[in-house]
N, C-alpha and C. Protein backbone atom coordinates (compact mmCIF):
# COMPACT_ATOMS: atom_id res chain seq x y z
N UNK A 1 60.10 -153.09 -96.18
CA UNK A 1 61.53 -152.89 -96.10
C UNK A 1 61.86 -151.65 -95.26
N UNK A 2 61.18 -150.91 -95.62
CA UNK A 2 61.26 -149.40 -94.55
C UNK A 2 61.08 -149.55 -93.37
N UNK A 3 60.04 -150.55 -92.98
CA UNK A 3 59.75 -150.72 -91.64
C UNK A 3 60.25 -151.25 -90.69
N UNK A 4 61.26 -152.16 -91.56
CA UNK A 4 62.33 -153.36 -90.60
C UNK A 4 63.35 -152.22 -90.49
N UNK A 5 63.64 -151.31 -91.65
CA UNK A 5 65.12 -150.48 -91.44
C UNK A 5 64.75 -149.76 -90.29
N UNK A 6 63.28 -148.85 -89.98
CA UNK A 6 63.16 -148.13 -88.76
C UNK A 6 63.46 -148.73 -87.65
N UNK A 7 62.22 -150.20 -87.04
CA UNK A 7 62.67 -150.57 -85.64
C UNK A 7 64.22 -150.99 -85.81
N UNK A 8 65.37 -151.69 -86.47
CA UNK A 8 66.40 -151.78 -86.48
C UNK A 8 66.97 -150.43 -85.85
N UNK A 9 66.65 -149.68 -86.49
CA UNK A 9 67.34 -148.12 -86.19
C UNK A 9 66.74 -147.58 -84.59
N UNK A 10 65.44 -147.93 -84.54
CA UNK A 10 65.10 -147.61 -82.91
C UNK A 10 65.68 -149.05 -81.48
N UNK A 11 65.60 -149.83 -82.10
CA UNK A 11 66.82 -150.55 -81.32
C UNK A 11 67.68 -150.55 -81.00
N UNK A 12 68.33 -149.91 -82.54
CA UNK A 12 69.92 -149.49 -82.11
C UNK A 12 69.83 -148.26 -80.84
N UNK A 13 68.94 -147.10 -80.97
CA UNK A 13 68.81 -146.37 -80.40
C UNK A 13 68.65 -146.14 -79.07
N UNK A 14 68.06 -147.50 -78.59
CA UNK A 14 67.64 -147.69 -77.20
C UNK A 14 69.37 -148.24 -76.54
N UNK A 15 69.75 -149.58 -77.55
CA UNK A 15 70.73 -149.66 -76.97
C UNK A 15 71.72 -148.63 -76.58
N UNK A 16 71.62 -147.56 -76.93
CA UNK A 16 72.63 -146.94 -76.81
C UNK A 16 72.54 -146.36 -75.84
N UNK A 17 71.17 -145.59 -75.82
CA UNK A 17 70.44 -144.54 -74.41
C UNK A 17 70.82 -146.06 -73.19
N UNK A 18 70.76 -146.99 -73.05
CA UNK A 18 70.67 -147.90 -71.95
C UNK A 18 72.14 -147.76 -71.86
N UNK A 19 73.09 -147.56 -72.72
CA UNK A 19 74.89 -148.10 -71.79
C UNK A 19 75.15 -146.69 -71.60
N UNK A 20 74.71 -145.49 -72.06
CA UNK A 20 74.80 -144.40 -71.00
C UNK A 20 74.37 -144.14 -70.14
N UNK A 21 72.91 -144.58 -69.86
CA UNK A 21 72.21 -144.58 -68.29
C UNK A 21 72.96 -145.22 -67.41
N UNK A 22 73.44 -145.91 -67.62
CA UNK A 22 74.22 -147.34 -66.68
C UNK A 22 75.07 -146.65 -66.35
N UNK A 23 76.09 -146.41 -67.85
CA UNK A 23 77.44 -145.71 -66.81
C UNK A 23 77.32 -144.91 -66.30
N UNK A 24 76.29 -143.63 -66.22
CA UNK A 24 76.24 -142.38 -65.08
C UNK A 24 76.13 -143.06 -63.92
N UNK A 25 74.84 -144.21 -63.52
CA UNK A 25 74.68 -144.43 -62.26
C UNK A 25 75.65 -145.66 -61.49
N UNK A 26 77.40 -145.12 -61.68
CA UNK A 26 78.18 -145.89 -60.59
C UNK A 26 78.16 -145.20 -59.29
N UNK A 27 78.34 -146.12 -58.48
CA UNK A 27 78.13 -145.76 -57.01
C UNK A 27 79.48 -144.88 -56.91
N UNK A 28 79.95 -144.00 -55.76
CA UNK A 28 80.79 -143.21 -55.61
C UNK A 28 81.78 -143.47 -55.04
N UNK A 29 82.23 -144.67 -54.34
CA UNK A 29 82.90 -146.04 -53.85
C UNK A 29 82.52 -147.09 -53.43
N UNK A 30 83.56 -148.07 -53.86
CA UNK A 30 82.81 -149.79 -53.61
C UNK A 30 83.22 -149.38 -52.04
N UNK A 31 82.53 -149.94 -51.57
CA UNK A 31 82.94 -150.05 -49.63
C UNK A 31 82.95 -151.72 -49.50
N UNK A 32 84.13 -152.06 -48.71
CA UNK A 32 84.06 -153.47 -48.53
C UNK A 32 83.23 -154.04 -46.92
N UNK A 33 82.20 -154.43 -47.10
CA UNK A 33 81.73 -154.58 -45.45
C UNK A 33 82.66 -154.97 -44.59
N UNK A 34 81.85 -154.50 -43.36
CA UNK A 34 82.64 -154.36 -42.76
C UNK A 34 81.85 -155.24 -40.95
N UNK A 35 82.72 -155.90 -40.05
CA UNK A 35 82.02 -156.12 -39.02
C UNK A 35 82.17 -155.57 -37.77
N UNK A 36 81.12 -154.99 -36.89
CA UNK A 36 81.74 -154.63 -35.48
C UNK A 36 81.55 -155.52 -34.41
N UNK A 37 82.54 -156.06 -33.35
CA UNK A 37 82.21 -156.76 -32.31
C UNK A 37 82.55 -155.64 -31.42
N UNK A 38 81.76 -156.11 -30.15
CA UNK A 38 82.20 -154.90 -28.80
C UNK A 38 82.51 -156.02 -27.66
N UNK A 39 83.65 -156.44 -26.83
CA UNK A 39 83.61 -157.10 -26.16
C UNK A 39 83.40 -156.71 -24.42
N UNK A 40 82.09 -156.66 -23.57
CA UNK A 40 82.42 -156.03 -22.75
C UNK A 40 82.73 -156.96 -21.17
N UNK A 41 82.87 -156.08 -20.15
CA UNK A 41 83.54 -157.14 -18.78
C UNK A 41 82.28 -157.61 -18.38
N UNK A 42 81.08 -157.06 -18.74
CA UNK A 42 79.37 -157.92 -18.20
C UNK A 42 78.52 -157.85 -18.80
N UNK A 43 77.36 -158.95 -18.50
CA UNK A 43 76.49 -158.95 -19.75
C UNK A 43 75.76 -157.79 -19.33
N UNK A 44 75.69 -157.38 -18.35
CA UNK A 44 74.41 -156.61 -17.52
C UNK A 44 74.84 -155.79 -16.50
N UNK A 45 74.25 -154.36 -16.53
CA UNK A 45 74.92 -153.50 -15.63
C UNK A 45 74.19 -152.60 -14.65
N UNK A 46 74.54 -152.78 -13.52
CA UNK A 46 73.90 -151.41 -12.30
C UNK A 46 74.12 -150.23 -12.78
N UNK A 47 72.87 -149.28 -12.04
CA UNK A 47 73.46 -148.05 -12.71
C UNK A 47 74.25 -147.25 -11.85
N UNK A 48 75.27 -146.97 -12.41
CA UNK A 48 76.50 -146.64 -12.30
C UNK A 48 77.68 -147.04 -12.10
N UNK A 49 77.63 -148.28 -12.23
CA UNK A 49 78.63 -149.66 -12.70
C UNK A 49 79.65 -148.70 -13.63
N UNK A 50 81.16 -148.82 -13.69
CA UNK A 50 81.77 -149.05 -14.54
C UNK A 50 81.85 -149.72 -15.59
N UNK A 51 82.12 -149.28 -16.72
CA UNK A 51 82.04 -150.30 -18.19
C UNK A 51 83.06 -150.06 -18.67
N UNK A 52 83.79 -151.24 -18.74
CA UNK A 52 84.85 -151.94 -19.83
C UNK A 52 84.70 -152.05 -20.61
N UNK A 53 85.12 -151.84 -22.36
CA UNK A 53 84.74 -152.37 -23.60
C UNK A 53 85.85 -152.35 -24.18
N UNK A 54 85.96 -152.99 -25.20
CA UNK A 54 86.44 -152.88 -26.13
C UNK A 54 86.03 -153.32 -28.21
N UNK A 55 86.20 -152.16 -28.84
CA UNK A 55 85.59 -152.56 -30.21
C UNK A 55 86.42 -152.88 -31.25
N UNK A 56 85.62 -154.06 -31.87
CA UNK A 56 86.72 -155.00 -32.53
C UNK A 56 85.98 -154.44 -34.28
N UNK A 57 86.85 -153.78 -35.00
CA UNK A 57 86.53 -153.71 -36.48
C UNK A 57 86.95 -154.21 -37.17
N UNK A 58 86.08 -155.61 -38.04
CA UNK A 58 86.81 -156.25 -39.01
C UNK A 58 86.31 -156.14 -40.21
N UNK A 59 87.52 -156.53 -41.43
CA UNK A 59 86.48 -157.26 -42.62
C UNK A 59 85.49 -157.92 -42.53
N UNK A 60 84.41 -157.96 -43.59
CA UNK A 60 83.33 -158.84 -43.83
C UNK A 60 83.91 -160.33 -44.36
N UNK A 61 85.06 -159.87 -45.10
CA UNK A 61 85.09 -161.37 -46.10
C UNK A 61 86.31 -162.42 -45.55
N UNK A 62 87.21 -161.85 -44.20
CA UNK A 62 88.56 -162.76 -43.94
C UNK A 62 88.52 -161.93 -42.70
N UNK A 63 87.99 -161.52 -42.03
CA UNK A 63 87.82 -160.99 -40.09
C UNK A 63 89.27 -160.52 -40.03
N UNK A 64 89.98 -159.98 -40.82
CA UNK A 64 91.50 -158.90 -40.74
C UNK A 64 90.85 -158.09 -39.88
N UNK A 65 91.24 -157.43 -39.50
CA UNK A 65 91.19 -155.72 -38.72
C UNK A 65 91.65 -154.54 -40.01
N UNK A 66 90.39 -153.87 -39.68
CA UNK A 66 89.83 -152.47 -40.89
C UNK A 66 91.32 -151.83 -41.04
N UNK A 67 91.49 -151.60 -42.01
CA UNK A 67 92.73 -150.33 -42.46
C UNK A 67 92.22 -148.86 -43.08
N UNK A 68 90.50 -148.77 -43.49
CA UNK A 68 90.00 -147.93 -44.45
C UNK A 68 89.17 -147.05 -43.12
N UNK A 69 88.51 -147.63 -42.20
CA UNK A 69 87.65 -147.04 -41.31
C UNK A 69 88.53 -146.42 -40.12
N UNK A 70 88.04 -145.44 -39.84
CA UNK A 70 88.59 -144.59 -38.68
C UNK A 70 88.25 -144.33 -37.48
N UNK A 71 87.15 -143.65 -37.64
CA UNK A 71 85.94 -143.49 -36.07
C UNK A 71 85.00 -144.82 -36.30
N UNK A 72 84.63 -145.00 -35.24
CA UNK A 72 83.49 -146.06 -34.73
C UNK A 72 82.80 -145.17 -33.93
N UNK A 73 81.20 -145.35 -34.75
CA UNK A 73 80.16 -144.34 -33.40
C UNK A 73 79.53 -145.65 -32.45
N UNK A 74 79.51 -145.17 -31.12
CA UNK A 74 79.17 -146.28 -30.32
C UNK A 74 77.94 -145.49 -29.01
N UNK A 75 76.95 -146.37 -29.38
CA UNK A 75 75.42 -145.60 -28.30
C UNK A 75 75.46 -146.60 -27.61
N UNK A 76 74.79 -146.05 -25.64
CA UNK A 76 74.67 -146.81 -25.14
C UNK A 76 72.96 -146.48 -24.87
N UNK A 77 72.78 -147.46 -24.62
CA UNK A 77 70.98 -147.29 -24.42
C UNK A 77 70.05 -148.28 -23.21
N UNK A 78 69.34 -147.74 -22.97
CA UNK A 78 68.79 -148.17 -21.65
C UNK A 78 67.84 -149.11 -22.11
N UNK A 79 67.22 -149.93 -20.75
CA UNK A 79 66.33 -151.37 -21.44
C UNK A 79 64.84 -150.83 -22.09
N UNK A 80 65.00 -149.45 -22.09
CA UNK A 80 63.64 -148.84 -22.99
C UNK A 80 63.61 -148.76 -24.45
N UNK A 81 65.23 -148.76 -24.52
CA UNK A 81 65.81 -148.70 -25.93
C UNK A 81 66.52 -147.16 -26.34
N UNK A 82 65.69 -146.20 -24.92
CA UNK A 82 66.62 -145.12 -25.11
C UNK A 82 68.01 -144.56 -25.33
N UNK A 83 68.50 -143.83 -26.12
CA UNK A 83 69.90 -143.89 -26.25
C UNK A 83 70.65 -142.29 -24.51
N UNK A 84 71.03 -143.57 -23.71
CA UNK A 84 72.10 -142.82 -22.84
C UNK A 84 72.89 -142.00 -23.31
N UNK A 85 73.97 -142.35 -24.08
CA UNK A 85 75.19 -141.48 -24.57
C UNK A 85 75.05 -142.18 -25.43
N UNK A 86 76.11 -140.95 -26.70
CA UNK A 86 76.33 -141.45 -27.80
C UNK A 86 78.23 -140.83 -27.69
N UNK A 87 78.86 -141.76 -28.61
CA UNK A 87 80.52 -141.54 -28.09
C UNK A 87 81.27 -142.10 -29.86
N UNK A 88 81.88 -141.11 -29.79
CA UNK A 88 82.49 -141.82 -30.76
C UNK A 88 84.11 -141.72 -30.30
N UNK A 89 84.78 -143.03 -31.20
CA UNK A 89 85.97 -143.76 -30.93
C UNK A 89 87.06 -143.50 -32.11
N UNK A 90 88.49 -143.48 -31.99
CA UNK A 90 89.09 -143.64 -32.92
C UNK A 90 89.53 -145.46 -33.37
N UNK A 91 89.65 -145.43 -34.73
CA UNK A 91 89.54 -146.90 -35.12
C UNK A 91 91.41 -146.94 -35.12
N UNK A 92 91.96 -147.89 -34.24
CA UNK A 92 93.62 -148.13 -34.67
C UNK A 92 93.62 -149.65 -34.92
N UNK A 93 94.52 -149.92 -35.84
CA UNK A 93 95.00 -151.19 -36.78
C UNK A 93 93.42 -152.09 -35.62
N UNK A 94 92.17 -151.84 -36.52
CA UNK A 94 91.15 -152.57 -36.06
C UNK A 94 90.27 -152.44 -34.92
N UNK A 95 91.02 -151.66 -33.95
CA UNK A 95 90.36 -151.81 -32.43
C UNK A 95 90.24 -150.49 -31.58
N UNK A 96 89.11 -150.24 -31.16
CA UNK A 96 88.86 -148.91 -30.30
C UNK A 96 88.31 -149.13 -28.67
C-alpha cells in the first residue's frame, strides 16, 4: 500500500516538473514564413552590365506582400560562389 501511494506521488511529481519545463521553453515570436522572389532584366550578366531587379516579399501561406518585414539583405555573387556585394534594401507594402 505504501508503495503504490509513493510512485503515485512521484508521478504526480514528474507531471508537474514536465508542464513547467514546457512553458519556459516558448519561442520569443511565432514568425509567419515568409517568401523572397527577385525578378531580374537577365538571366546572365557581363561584367559590368547594368542590373535591374526587383524584390518581391511575400507570405508563405496566401503570396500577400509582407507588412511585418522591413529590410531585405540581398548578395550578389560570382560563378565561384563568391559573394561580390552585399546590399541591403528597404521592404515597402512587399517590394524592394
Amino acid at each position: 500500500m505504501n508503495l503504490k501511494f509513493i510512485s503515485i506521488y512521484i508521478i504526480l511529481l514528474c507531471l508537474l516538473f514536465s508542464a513547467f519545463s514546457v512553458k519556459g521553453q516558448q519561442p520569443f515570436q511565432d514568425f509567419e514564413k515568409e517568401k523572397t522572389y527577385i525578378q531580374t532584366n537577365h538571366v546572365f550578366y557581363k561584367p559590368g552590365e547594368q542590373m535591374y531587379f526587383k524584390i518581391y516579399v511575400v507570405k508563405g501561406n496566401n503570396n500577400l506582400p509582407v507588412e511585418e518585414s522591413r529590410v531585405v539583405n540581398f548578395e550578389i555573387t560570382d560563378p565561384a560562389g563568391s559573394v561580390v556585394r552585399k546590399l541591403k534594401y528597404e521592404i515597402t507594402n512587399g517590394y524592394a
